[in-house]
N, C-alpha and C. Protein backbone atom coordinates (compact mmCIF):
# COMPACT_ATOMS: atom_id res chain seq x y z
N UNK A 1 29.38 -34.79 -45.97
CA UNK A 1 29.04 -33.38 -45.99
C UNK A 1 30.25 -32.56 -45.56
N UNK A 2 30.10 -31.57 -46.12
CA UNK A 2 31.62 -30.58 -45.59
C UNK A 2 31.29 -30.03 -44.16
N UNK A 3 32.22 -29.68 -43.68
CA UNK A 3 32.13 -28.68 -42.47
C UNK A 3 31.74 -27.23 -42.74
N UNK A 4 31.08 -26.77 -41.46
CA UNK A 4 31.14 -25.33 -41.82
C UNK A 4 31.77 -25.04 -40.78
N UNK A 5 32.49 -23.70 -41.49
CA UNK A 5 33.73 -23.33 -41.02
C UNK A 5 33.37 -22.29 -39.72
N UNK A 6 32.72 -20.99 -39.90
CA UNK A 6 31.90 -20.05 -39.23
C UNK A 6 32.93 -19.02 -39.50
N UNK A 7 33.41 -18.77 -40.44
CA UNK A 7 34.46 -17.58 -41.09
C UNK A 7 33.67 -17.15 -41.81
N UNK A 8 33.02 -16.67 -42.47
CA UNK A 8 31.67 -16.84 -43.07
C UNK A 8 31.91 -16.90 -44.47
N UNK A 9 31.79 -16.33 -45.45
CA UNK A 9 31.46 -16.71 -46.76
C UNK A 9 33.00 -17.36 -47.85
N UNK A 10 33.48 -18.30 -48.08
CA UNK A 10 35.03 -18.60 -48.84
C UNK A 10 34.85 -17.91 -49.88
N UNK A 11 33.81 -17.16 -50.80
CA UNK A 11 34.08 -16.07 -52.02
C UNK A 11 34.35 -15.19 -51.31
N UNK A 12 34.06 -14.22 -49.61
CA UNK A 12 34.12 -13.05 -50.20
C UNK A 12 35.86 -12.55 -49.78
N UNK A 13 36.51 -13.19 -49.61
CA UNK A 13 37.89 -13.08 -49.40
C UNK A 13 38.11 -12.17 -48.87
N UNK A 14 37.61 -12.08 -47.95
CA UNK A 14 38.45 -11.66 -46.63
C UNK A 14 37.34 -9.59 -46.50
N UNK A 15 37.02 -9.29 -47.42
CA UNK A 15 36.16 -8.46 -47.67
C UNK A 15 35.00 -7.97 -46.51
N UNK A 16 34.25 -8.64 -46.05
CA UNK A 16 33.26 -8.65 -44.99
C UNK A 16 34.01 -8.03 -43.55
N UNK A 17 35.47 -8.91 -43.40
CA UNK A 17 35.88 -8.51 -41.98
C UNK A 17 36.74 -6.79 -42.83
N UNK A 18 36.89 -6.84 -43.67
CA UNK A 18 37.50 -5.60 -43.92
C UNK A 18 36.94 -4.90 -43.77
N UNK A 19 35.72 -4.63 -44.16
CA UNK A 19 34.92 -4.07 -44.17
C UNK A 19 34.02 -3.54 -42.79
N UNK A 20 34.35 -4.12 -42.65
CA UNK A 20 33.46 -4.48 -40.75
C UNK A 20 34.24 -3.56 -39.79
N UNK A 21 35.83 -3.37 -39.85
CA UNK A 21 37.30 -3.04 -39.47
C UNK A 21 36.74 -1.21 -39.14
N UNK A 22 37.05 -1.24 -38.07
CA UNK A 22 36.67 0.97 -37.78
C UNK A 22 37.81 1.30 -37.48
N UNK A 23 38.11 1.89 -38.72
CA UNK A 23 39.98 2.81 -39.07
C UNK A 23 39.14 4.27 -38.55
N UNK A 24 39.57 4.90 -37.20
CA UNK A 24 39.70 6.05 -37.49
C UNK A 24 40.24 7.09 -37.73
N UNK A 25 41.13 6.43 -38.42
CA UNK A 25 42.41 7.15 -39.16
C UNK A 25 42.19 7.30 -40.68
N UNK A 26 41.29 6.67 -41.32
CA UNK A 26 40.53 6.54 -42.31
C UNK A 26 40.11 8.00 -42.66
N UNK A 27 40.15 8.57 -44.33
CA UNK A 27 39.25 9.39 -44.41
C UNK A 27 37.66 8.77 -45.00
N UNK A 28 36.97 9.93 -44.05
CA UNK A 28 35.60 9.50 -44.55
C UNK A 28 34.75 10.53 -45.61
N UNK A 29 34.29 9.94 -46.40
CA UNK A 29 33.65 10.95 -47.59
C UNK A 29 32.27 10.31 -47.29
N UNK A 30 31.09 11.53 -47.21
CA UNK A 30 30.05 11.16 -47.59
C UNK A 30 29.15 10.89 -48.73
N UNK A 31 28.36 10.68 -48.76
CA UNK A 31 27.57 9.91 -49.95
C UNK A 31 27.36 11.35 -51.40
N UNK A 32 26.69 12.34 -50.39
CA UNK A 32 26.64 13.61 -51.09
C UNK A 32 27.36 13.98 -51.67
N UNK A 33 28.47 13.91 -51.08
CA UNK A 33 29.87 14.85 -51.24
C UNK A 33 30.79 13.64 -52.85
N UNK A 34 30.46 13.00 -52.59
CA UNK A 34 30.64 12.11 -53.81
C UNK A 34 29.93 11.97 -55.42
N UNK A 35 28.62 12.33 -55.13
CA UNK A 35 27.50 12.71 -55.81
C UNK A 35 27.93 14.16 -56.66
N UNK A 36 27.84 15.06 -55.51
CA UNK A 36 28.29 16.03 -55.66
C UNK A 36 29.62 16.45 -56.86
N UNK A 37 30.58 15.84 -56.57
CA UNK A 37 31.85 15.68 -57.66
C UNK A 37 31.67 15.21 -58.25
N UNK A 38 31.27 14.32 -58.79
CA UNK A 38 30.84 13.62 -59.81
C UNK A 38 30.05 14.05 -60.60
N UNK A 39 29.08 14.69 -60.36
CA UNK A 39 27.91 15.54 -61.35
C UNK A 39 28.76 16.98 -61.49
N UNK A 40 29.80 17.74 -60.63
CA UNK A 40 30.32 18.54 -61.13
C UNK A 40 31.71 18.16 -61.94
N UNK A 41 32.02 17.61 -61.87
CA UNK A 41 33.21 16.53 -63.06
C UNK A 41 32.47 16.64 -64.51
N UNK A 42 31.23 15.81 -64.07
CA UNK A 42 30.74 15.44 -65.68
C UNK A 42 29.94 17.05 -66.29
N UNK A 43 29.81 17.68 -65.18
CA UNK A 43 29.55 18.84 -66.20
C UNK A 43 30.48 19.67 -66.53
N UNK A 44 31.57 19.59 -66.48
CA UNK A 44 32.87 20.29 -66.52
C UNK A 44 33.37 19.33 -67.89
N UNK A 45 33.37 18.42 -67.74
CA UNK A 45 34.12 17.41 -68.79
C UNK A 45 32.75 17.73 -69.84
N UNK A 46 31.54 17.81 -69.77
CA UNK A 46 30.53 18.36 -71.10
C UNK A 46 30.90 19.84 -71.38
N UNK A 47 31.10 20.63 -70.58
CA UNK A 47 31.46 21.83 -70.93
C UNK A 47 32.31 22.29 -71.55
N UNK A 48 33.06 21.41 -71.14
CA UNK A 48 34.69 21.51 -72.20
C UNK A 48 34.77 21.01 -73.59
N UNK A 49 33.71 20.06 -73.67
CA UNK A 49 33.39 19.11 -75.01
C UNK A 49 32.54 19.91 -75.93
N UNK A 50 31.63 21.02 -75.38
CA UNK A 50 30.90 21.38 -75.86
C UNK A 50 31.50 22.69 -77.32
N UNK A 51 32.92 23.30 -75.59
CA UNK A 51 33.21 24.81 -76.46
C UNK A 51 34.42 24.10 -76.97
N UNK A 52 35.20 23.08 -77.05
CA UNK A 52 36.36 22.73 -77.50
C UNK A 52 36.03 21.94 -78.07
């Protein structure tokens, strides 16, 4: 039987502890605010498609 290691998962490469990591030097965007641009992007990019 193999060992287990207790690093935890060998797919997620290294991902989990990155993730885990509190940069607060990091910018943070919220969920909204992402939402937000994105639905005003795509109506800007239809708007433009529409009259051009």
């Amino acid at each position: 039987m193999a060992k287990k290691s207790g690093r935890g998962l060998s797919s997620s490469a290294g991902l989990v502890t990155y993730y885990d990591a509190d940069n607060r030097k990091a910018v943070h965007i919220g969920p909204k605010t992402v939402l937000i641009v994105a639905a005003a992007v795509g109506v800007a990019i239809y708007l433009l498609n529409l009259f051009f």
